[in-house]
Protein backbone atom coordinates (compact mmCIF):
# COMPACT_ATOMS: atom_id res chain seq x y z
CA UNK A 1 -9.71 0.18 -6.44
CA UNK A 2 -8.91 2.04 -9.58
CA UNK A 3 -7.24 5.25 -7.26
CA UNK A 4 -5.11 2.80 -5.74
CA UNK A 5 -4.37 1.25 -8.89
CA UNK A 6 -3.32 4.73 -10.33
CA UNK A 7 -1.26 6.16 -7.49
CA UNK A 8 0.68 2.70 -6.95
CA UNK A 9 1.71 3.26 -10.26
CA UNK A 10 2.58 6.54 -10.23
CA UNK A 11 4.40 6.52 -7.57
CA UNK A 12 6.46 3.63 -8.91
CA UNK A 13 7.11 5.56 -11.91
CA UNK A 14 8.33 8.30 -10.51
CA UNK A 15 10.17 6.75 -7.41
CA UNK A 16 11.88 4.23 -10.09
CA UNK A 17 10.14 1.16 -8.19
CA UNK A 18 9.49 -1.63 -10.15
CA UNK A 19 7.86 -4.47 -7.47
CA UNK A 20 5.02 -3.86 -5.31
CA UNK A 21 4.55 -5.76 -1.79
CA UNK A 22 0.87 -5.52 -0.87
CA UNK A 23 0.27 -5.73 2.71
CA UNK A 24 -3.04 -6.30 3.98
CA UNK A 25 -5.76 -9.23 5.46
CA UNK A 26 -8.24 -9.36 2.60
CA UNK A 27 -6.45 -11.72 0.09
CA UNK A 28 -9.03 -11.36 -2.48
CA UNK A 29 -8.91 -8.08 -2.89
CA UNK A 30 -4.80 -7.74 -2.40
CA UNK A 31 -5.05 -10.57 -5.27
CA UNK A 32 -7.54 -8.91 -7.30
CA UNK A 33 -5.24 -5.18 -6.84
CA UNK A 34 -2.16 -7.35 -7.67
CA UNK A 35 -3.21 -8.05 -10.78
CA UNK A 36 -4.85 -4.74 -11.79
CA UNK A 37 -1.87 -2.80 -10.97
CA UNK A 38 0.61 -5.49 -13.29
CA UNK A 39 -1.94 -4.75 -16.07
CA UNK A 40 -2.64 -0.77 -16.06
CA UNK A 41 0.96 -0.53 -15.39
CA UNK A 42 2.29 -2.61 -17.88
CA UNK A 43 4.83 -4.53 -15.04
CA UNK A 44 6.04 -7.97 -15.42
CA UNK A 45 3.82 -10.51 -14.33
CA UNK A 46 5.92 -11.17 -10.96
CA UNK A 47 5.82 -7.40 -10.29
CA UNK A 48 3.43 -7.67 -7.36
CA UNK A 49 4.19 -9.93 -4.29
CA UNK A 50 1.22 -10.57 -1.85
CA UNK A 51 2.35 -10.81 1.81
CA UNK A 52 1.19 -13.70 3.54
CA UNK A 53 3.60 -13.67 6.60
CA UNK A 54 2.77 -12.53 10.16
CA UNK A 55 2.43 -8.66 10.89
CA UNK A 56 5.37 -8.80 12.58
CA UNK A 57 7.18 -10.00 9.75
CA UNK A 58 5.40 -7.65 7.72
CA UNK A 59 6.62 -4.70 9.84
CA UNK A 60 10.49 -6.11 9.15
CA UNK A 61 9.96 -6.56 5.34
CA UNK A 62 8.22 -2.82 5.33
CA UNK A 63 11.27 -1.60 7.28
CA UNK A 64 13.82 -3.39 5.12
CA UNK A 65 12.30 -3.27 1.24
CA UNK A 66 9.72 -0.65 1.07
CA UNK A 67 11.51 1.98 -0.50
CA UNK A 68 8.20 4.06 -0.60
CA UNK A 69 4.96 3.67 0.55
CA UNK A 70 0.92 4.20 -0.34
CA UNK A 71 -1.39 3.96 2.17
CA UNK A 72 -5.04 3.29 1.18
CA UNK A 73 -7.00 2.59 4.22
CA UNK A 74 -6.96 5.63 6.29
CA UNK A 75 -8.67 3.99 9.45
CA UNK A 76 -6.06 1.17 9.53
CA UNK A 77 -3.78 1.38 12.55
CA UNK A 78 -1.49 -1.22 11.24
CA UNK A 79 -1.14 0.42 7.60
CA UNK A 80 0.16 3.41 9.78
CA UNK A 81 2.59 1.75 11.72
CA UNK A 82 3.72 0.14 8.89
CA UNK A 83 4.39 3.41 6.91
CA UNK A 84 6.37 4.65 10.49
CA UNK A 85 8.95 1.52 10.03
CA UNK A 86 9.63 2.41 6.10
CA UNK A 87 13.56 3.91 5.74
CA UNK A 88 12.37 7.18 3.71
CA UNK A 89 9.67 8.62 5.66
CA UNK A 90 9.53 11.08 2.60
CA UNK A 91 8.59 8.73 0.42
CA UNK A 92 5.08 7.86 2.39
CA UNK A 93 2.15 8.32 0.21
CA UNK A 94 -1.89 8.64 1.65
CA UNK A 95 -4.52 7.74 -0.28
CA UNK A 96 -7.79 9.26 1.18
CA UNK A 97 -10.31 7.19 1.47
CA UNK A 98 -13.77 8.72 1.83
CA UNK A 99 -16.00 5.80 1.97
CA UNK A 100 -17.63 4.96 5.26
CA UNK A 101 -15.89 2.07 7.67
CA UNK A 102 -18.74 0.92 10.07
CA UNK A 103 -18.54 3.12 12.56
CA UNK A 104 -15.33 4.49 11.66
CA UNK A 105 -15.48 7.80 9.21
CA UNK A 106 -12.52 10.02 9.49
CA UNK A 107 -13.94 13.58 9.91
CA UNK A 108 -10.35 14.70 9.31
CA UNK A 109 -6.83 14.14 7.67
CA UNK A 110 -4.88 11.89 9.41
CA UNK A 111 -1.00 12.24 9.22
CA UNK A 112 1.88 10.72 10.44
């Protein structure tokens, strides 16, 4: 978690971000990241919003506030389309992730 936690906040440093939307379908662990990101980054305590709406919605909001974007799970399929609906597609960030998915372990880079 603690990459993620670093290169969110990096990246919001030097892209001048100050809120973080965390997409995902684990809401422990988006809850858990939310809170470790507001802390090691010193943000406001409303700095991170969780999204709870559908993925379609979540495609809209990604397409319409995401100024840039950190992806973290390198198998996800939705995470990549995601990044594709984001304004500045220079401002898309990947985050490899070398830990073993089931039966998914990426055996190369993956870019969009």
């Amino acid at each position: 978690m603690m990459d993620t936690v670093f290169a969110a906040n990096d990246i919001a440093r030097g892209k001048g971000v100050e809120r973080f939307v965390i997409f995902g379908d684990d809401r422990e662990f988006m809850q858990n990241l939310s809170h470790v990101i507001i802390r090691e980054g010193n943000w406001r305590p409303n700095a991170a919003f969780i999204s709870q709406f559908s993925e379609a919605i979540d495609f809209y909001v990604a397409s319409q506030v995401c100024r840039s974007f950190l992806i973290t799970a390198a198998t996800s399929s939705f995470g990549w389309w995601l990044a594709f609906f984001v304004a500045d597609q220079n401002s898309i960030y990947y985050l490899p992730d070398e830990r073993i998915h089931a039966d998914k372990v990426p055996s190369k880079e993956l870019f969009l």
